[in-house]
PDB file of N, CA and C in Angstrom:
ATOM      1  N   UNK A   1       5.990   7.097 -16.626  1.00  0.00           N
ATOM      2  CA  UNK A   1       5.374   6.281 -15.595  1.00  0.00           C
ATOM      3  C   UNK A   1       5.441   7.043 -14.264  1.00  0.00           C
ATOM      4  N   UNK A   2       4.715   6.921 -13.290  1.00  0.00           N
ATOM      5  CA  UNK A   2       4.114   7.920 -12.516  1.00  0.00           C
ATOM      6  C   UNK A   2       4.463   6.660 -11.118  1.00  0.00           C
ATOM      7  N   UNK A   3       5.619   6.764 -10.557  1.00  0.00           N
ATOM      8  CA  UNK A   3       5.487   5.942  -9.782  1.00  0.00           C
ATOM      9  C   UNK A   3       5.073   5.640  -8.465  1.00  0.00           C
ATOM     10  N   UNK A   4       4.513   6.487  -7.973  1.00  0.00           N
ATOM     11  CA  UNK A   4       3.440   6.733  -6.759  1.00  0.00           C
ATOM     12  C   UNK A   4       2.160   6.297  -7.159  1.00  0.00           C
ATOM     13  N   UNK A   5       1.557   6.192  -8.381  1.00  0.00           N
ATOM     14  CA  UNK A   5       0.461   5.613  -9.141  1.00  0.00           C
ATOM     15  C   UNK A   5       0.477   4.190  -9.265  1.00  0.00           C
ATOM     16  N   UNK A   6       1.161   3.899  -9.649  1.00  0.00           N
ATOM     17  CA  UNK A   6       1.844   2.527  -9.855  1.00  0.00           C
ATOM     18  C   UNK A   6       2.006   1.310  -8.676  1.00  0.00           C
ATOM     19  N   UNK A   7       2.755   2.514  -7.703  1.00  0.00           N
ATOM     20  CA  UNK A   7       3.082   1.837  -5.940  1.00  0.00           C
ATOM     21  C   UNK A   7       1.334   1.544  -5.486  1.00  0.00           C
ATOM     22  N   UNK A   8       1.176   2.784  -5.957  1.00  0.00           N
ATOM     23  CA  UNK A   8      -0.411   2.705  -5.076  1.00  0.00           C
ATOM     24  C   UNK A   8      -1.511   1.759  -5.399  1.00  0.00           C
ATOM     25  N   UNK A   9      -1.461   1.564  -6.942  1.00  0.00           N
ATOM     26  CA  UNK A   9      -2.215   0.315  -7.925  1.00  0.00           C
ATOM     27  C   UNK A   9      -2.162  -0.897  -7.168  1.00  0.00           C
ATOM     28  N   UNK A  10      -0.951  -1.195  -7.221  1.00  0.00           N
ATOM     29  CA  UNK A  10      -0.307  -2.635  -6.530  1.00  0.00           C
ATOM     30  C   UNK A  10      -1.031  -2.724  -4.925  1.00  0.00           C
ATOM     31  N   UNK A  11      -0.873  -1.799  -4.186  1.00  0.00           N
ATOM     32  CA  UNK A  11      -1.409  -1.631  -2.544  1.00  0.00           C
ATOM     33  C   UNK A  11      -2.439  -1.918  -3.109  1.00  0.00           C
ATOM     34  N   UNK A  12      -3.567  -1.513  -3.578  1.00  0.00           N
ATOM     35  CA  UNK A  12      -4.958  -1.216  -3.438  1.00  0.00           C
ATOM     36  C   UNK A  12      -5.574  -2.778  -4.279  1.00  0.00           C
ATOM     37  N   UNK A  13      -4.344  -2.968  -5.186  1.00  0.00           N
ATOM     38  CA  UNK A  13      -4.762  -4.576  -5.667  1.00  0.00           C
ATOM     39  C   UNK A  13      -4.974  -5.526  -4.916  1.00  0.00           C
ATOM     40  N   UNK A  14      -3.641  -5.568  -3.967  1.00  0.00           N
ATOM     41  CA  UNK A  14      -2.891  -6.360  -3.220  1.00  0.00           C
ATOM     42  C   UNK A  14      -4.001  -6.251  -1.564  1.00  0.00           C
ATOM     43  N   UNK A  15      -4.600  -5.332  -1.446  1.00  0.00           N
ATOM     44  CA  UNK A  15      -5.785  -5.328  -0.447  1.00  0.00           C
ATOM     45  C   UNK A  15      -6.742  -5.719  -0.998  1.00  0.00           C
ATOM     46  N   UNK A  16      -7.039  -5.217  -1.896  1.00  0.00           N
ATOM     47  CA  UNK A  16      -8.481  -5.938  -2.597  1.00  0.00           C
ATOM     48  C   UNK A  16      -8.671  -7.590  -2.452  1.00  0.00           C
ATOM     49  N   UNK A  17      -6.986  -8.212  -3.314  1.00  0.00           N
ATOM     50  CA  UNK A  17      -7.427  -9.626  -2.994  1.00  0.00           C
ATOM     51  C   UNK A  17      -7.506  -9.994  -1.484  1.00  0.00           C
ATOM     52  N   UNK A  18      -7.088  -9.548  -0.824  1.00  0.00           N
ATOM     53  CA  UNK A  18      -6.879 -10.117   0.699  1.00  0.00           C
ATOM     54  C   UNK A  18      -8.388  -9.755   0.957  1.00  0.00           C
ATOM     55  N   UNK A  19      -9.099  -9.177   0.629  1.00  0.00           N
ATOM     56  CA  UNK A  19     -10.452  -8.903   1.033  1.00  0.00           C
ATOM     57  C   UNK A  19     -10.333  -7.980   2.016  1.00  0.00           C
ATOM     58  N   UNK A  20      -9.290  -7.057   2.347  1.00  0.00           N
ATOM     59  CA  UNK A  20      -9.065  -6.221   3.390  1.00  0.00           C
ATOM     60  C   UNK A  20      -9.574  -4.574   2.973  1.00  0.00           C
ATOM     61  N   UNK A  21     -10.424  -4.196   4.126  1.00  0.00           N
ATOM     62  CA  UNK A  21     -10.826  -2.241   3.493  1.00  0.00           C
ATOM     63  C   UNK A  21      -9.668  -1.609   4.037  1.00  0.00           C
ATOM     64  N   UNK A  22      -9.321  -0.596   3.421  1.00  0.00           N
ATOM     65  CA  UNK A  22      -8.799   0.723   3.651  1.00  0.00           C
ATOM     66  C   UNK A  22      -8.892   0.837   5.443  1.00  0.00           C
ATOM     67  N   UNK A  23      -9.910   0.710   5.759  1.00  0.00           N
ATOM     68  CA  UNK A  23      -9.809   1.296   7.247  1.00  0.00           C
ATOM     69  C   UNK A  23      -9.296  -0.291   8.129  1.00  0.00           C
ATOM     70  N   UNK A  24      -9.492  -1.113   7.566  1.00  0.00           N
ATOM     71  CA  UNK A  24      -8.819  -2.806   8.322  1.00  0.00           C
ATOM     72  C   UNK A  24      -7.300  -2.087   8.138  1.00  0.00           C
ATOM     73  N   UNK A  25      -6.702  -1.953   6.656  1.00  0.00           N
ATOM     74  CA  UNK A  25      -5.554  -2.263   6.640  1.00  0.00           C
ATOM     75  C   UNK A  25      -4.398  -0.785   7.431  1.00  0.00           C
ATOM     76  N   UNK A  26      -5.071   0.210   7.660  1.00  0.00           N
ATOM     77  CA  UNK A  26      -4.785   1.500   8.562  1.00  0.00           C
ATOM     78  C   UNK A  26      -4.956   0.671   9.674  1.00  0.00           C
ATOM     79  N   UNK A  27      -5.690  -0.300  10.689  1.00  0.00           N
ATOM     80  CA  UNK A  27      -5.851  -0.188  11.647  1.00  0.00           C
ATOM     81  C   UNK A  27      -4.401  -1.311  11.779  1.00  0.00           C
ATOM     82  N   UNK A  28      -4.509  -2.222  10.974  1.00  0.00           N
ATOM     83  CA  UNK A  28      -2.886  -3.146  11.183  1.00  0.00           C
ATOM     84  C   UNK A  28      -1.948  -2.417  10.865  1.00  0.00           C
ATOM     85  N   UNK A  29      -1.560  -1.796  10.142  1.00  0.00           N
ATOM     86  CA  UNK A  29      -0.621  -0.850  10.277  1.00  0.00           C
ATOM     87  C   UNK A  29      -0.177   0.430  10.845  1.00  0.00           C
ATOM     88  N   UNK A  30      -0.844   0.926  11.747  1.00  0.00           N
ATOM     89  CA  UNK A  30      -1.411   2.194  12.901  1.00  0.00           C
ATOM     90  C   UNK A  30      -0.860   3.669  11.937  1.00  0.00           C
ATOM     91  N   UNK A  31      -1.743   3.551  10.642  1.00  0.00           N
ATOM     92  CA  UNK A  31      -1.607   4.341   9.734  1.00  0.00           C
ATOM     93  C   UNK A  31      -3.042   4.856   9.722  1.00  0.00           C
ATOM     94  N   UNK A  32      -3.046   5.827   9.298  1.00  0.00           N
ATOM     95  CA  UNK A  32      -4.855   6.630   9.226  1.00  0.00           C
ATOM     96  C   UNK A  32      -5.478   6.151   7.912  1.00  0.00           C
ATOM     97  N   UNK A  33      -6.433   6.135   7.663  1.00  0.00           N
ATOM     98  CA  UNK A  33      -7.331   5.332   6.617  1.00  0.00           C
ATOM     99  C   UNK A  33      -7.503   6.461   5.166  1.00  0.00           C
ATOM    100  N   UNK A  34      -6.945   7.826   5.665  1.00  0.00           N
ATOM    101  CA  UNK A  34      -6.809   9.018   4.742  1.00  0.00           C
ATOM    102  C   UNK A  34      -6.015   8.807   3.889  1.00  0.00           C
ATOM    103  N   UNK A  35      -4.364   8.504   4.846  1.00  0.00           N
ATOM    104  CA  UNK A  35      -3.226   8.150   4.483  1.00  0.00           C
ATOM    105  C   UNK A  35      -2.630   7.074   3.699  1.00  0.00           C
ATOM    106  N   UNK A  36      -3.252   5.890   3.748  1.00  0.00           N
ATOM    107  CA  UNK A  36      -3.729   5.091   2.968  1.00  0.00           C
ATOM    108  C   UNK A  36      -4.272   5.094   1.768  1.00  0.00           C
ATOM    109  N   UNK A  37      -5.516   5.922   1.732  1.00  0.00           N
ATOM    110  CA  UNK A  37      -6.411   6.406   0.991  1.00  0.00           C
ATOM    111  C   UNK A  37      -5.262   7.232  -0.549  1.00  0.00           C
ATOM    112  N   UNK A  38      -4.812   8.233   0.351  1.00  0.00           N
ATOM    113  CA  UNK A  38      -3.670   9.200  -0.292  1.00  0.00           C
ATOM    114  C   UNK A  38      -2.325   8.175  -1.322  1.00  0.00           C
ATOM    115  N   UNK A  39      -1.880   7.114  -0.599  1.00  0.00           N
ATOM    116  CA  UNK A  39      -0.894   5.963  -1.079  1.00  0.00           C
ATOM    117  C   UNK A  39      -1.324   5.462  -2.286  1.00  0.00           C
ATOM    118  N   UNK A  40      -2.681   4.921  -2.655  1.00  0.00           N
ATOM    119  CA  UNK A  40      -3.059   3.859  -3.418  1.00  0.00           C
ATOM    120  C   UNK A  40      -4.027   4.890  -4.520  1.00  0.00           C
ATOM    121  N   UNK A  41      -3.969   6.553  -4.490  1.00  0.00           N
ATOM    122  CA  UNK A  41      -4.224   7.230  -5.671  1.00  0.00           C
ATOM    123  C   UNK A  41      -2.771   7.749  -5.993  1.00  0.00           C
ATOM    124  N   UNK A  42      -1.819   7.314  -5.758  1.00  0.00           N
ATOM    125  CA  UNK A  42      -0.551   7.818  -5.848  1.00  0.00           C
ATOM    126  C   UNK A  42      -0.056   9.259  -5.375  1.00  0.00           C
ATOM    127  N   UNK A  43      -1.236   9.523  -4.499  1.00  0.00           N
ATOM    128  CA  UNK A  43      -0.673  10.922  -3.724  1.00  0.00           C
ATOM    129  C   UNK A  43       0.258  11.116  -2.799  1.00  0.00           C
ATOM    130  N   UNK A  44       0.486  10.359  -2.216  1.00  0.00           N
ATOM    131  CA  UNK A  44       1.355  10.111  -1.191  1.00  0.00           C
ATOM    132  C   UNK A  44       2.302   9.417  -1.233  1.00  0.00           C
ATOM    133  N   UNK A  45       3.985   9.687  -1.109  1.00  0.00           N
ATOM    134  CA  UNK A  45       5.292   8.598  -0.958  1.00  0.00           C
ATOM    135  C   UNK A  45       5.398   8.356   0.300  1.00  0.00           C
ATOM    136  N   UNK A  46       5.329   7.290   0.545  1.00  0.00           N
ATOM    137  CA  UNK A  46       5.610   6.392   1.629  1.00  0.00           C
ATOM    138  C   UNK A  46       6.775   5.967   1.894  1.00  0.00           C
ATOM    139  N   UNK A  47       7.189   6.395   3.301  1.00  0.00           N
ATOM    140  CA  UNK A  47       8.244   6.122   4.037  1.00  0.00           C
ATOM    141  C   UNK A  47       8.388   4.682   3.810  1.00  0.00           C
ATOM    142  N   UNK A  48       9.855   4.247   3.593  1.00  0.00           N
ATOM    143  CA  UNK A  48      10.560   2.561   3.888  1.00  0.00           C
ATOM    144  C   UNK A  48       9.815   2.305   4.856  1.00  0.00           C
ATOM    145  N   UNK A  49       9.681   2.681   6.219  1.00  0.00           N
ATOM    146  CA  UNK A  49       8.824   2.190   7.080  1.00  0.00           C
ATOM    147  C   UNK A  49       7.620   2.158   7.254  1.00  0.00           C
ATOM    148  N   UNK A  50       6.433   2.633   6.426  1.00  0.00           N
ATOM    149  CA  UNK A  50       5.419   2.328   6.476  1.00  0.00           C
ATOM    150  C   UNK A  50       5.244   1.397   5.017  1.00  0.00           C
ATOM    151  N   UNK A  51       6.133   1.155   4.072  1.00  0.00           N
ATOM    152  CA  UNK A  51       6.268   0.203   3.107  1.00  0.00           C
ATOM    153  C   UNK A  51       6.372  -1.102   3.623  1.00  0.00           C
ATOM    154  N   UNK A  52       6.953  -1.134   4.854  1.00  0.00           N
ATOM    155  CA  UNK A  52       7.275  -2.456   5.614  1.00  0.00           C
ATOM    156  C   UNK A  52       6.085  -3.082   6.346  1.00  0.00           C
ATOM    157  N   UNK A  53       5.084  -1.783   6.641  1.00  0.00           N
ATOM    158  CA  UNK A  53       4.358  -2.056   7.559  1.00  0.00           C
ATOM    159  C   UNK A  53       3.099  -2.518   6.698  1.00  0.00           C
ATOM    160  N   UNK A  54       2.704  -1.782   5.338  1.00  0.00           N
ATOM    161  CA  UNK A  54       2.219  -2.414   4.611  1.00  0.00           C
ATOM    162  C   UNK A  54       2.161  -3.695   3.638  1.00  0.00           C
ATOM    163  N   UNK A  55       3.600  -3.990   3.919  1.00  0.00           N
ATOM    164  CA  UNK A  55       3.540  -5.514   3.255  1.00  0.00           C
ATOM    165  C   UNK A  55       3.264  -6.371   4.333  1.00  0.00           C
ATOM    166  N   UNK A  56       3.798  -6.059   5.452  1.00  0.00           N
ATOM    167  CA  UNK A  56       3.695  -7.091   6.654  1.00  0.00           C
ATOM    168  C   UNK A  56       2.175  -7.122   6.941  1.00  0.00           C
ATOM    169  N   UNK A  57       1.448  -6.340   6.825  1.00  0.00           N
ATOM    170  CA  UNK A  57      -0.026  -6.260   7.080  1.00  0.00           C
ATOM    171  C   UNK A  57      -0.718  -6.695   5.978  1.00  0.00           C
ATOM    172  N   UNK A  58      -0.040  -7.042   4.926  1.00  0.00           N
ATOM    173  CA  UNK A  58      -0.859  -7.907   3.331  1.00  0.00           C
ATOM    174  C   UNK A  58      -0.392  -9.266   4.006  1.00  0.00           C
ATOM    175  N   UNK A  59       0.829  -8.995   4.455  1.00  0.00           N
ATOM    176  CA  UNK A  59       1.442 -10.779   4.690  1.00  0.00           C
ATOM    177  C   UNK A  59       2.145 -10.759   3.136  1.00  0.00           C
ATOM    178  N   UNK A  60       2.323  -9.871   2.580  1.00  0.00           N
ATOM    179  CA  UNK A  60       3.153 -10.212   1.413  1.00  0.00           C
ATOM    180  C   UNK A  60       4.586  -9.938   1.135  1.00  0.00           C
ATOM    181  N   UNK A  61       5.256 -10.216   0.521  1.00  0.00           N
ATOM    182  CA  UNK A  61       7.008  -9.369   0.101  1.00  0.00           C
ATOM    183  C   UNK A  61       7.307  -8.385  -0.196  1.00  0.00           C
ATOM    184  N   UNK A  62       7.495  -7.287   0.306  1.00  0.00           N
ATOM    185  CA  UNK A  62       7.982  -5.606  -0.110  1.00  0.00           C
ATOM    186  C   UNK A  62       8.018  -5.921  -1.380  1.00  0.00           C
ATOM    187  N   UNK A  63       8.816  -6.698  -2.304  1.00  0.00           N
ATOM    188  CA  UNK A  63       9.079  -7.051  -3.812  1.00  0.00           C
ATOM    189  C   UNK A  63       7.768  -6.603  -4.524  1.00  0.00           C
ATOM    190  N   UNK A  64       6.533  -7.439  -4.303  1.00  0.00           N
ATOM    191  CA  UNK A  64       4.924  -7.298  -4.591  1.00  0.00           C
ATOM    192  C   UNK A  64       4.747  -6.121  -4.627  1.00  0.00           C
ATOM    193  N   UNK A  65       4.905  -5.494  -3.804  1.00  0.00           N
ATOM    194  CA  UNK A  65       4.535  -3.866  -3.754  1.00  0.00           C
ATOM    195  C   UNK A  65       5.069  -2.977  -5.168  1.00  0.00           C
ATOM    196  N   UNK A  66       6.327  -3.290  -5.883  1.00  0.00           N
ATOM    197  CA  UNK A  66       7.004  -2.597  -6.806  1.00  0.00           C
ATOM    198  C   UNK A  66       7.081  -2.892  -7.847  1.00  0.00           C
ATOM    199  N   UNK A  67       5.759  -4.178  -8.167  1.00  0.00           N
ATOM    200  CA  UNK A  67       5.529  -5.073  -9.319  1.00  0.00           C
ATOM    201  C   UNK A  67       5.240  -3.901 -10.390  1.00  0.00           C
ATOM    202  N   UNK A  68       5.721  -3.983 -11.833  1.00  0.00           N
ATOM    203  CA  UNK A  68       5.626  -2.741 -12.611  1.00  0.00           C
ATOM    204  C   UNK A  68       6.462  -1.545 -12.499  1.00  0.00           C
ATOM    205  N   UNK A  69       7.542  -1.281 -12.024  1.00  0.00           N
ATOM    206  CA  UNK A  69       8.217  -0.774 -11.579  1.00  0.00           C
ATOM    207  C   UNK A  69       9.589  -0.742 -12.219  1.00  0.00           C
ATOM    208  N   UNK A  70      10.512  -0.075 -12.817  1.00  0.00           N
ATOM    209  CA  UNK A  70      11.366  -0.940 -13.543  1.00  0.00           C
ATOM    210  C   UNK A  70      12.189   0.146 -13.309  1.00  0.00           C
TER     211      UNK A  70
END
């Protein structure tokens, strides 16, 4: 299991339902829309603190984020 793939699945789910794009959810979190982009193909590990900043900007529980994860 590939867990940057996995992290990133969940983000890109977890925006989808909110109805939020890639470049909305960079602009609530003062993250670049690349960087983002990079997170949710599992290219990128994300700092605890931009993990925070992305749940707080779903409005959801850090927990959500690591669904599949074991």
């Amino acid at each position: 299991m590939n867990i940057s793939k996995v992290f990133g699945n969940n983000v890109r789910k977890k925006r989808l339902e909110k109805g939020i794009s890639q470049e909305q959810l960079a602009a609530l979190t003062n993250l670049h829309r690349t960087y983002i982009g990079g997170i949710e193909r599992g290219e990128r590990n994300p700092s605890l603190v931009n993990i925070l900043k992305i749940s707080k900007a779903l409005n959801i529980p850090v927990t959500a984020l690591f669904e599949g994860i074991d």
